[in-house]
C-alpha atoms as a PDB file:
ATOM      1  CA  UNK A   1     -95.338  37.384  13.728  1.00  0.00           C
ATOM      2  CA  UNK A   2     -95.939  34.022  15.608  1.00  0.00           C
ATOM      3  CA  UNK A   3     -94.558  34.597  19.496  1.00  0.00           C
ATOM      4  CA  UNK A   4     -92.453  31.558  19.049  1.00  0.00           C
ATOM      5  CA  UNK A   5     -90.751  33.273  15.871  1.00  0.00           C
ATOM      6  CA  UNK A   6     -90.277  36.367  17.600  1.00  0.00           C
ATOM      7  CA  UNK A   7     -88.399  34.570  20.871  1.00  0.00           C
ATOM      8  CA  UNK A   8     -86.057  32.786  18.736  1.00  0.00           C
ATOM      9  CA  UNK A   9     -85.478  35.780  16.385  1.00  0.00           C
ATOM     10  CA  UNK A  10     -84.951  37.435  19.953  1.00  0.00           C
ATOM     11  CA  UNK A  11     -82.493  34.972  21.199  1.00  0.00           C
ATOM     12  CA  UNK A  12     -80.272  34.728  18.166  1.00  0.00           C
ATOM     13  CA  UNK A  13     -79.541  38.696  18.213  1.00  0.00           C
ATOM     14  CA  UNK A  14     -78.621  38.369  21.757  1.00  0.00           C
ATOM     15  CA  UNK A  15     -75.918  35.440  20.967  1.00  0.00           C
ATOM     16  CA  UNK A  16     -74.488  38.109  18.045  1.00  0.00           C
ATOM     17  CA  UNK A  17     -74.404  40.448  20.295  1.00  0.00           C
ATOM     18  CA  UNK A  18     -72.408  38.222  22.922  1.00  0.00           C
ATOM     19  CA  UNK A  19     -70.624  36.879  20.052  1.00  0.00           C
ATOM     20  CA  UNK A  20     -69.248  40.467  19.242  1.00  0.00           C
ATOM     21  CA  UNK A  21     -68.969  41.417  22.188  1.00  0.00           C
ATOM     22  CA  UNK A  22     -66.761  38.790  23.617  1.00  0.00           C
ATOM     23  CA  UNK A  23     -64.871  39.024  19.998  1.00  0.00           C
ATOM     24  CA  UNK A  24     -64.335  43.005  20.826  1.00  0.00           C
ATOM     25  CA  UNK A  25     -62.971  42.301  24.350  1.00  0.00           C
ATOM     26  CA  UNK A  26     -60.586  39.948  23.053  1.00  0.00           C
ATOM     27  CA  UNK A  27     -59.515  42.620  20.655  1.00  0.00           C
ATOM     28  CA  UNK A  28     -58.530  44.655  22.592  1.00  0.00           C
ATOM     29  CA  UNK A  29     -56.422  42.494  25.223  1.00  0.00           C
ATOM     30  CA  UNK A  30     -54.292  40.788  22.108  1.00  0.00           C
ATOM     31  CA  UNK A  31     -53.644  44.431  21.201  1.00  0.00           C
ATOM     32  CA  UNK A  32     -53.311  45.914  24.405  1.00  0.00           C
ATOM     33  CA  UNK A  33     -49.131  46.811  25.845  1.00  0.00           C
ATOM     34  CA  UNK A  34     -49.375  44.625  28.253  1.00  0.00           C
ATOM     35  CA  UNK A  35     -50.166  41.332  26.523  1.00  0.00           C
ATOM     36  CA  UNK A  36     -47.416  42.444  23.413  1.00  0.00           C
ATOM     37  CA  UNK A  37     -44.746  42.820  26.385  1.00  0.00           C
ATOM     38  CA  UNK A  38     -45.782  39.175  27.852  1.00  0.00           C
ATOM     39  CA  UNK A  39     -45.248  38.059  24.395  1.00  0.00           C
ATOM     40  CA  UNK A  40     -41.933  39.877  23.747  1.00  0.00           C
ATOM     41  CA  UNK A  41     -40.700  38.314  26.389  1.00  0.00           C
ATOM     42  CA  UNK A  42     -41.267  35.125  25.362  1.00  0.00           C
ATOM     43  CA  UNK A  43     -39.959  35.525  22.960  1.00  0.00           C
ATOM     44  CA  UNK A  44     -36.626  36.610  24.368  1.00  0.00           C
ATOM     45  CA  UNK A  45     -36.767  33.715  25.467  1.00  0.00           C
ATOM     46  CA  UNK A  46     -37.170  31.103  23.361  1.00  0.00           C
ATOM     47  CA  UNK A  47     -34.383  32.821  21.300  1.00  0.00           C
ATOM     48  CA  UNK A  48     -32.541  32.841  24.459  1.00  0.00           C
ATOM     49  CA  UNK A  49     -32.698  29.313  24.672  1.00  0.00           C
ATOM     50  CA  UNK A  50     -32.476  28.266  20.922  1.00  0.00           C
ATOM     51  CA  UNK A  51     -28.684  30.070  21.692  1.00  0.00           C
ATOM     52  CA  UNK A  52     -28.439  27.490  24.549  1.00  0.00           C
ATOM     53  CA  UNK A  53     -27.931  24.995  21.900  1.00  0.00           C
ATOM     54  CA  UNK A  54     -24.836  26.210  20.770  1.00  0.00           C
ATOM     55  CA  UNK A  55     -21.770  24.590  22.253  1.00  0.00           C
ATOM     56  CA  UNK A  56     -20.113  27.531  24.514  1.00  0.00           C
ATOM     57  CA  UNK A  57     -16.353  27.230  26.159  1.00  0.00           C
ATOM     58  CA  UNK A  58     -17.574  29.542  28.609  1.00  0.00           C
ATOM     59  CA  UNK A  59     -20.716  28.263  30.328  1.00  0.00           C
ATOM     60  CA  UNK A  60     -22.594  24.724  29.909  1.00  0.00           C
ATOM     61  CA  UNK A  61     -25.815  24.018  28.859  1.00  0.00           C
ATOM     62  CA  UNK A  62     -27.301  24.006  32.053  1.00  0.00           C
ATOM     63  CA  UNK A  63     -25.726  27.317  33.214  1.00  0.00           C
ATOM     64  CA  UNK A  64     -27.154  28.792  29.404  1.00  0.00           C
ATOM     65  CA  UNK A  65     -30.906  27.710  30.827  1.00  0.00           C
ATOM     66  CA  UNK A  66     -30.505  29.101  34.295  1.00  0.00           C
ATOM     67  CA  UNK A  67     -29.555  32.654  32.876  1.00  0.00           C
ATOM     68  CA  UNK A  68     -31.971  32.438  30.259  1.00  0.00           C
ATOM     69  CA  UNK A  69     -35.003  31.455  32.988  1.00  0.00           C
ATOM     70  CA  UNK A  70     -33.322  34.596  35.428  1.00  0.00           C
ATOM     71  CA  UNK A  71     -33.704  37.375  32.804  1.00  0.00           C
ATOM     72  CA  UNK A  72     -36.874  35.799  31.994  1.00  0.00           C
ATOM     73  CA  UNK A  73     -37.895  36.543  35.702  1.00  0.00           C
ATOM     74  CA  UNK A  74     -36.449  39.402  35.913  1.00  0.00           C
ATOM     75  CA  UNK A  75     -38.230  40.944  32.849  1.00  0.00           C
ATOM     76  CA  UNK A  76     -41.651  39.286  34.077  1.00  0.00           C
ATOM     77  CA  UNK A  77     -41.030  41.244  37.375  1.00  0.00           C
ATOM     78  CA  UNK A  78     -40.309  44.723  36.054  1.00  0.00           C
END
């Protein structure tokens, strides 16, 4: 096999391999309990804030957000 043919050949299994690597470290962090809790609580608290919308006799708009943003916190902290 021509040397140039065999560097090339030699440089495109190293990219796969980087390719699959990178692809199996990403993997595992989207799975991982620690990204799924970041994401739960995002979603808290976008649904959280979709209730915000709601007219309320007992707090405002405004006062909806702040508590939302404070659990948020104090989820993200814990």
């Amino acid at each position: 096999m021509d040397p140039i043919k065999k560097f090339y050949m030699g440089l495109a299994i190293l990219i796969l391999l980087m390719v699959l690597f990178v692809g199996y470290v990403g993997y595992n962090i989207t799975h991982s309990d620690a990204y799924q809790d970041i994401k739960d609580y995002d979603i808290k608290y976008e649904s959280c804030m979709s209730n915000c919308n709601i007219p309320s006799v007992i707090e405002t708009q405004e006062e909806c957000e702040k508590r939302c943003f404070d659990e948020f916190e104090m989820r993200k902290g814990n």
